[in-house]
C-alpha atoms as a PDB file:
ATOM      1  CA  UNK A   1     -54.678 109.697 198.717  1.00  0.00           C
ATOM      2  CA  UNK A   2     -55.348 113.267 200.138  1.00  0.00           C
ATOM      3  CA  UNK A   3     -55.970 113.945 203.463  1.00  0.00           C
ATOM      4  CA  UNK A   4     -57.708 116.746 203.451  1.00  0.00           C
ATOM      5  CA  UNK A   5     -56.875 120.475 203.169  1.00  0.00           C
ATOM      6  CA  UNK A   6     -54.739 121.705 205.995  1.00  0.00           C
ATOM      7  CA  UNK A   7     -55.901 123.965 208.885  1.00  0.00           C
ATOM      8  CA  UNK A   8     -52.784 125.642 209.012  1.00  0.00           C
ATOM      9  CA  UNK A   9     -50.840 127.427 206.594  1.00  0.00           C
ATOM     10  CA  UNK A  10     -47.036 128.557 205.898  1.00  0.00           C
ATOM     11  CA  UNK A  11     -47.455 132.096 205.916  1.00  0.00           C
ATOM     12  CA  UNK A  12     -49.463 132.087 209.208  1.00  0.00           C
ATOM     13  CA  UNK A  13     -46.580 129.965 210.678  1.00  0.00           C
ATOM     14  CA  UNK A  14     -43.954 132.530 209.343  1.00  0.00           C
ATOM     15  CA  UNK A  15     -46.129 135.307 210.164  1.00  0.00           C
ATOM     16  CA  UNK A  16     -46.326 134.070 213.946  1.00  0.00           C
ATOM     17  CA  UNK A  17     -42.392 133.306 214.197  1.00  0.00           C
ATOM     18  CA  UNK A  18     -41.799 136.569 213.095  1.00  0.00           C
ATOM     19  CA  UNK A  19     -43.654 138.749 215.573  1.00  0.00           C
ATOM     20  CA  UNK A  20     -42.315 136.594 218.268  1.00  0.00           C
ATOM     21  CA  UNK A  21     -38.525 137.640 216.933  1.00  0.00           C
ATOM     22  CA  UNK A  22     -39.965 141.082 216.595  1.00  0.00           C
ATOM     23  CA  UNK A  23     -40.476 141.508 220.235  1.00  0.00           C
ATOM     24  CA  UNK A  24     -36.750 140.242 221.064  1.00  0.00           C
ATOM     25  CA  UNK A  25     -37.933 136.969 221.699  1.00  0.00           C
ATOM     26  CA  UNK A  26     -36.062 133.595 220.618  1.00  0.00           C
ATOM     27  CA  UNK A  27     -37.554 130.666 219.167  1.00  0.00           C
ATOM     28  CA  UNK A  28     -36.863 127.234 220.955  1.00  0.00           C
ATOM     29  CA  UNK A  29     -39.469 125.120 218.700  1.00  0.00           C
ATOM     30  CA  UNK A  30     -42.899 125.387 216.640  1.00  0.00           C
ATOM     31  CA  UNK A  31     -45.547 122.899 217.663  1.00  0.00           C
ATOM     32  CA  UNK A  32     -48.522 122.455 215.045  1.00  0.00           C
ATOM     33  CA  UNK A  33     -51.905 120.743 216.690  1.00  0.00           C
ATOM     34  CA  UNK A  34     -54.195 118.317 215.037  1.00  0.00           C
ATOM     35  CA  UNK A  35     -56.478 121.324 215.284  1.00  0.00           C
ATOM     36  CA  UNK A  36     -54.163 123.805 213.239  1.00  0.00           C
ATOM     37  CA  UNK A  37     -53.362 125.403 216.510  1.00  0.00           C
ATOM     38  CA  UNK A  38     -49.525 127.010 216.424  1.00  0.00           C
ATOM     39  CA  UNK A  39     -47.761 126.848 219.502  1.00  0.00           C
ATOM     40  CA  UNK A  40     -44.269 129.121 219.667  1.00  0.00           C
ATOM     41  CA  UNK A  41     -42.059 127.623 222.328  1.00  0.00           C
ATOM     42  CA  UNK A  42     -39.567 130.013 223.457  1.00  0.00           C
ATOM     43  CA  UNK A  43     -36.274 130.604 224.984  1.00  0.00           C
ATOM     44  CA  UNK A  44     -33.058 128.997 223.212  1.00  0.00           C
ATOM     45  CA  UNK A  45     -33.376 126.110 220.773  1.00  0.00           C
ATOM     46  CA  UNK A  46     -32.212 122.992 222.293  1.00  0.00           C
ATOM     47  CA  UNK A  47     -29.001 121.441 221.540  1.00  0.00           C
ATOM     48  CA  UNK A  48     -28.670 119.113 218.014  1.00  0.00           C
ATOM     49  CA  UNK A  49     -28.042 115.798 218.498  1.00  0.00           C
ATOM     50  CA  UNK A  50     -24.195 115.178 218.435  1.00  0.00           C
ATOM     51  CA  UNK A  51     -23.833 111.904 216.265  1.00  0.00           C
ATOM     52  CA  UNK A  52     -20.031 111.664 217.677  1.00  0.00           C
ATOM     53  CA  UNK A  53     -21.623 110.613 220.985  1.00  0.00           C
ATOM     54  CA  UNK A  54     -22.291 106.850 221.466  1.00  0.00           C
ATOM     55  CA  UNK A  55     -25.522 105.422 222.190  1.00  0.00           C
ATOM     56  CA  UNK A  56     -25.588 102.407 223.927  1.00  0.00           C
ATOM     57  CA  UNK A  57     -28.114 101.048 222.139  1.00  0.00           C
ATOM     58  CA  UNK A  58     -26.266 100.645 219.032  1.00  0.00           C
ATOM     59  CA  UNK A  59     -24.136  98.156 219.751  1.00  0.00           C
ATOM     60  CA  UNK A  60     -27.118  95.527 220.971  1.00  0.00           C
ATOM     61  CA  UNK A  61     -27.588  93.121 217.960  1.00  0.00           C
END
């Protein structure tokens, strides 16, 4: 089942990211809204998730 046509689309978002870059400016994240809005969080993209480091939670059975 569809749901519905998009209100964004992947050239915009690659058309956004790349006038942000443009004007020297990093890319932390991409945030799309429920409205089709794109928001371009910027600065320097967080950390990945280091899956050598031990969560707590996965030793509780």
């Amino acid at each position: 089942m569809s749901k519905g046509r998009h209100l964004f689309t992947q050239p915009a978002i690659t058309r956004a990211v790349k006038a942000v870059l443009a004007a020297g400016v990093s890319v932390a994240e991409v945030e799309i809204g429920r409205d089709g809005s794109i928001r371009i969080i910027v600065g320097e993209p967080a950390q990945a998730h280091n899956p050598a480091e031990v969560n707590e939670w996965d030793t509780v059975k």
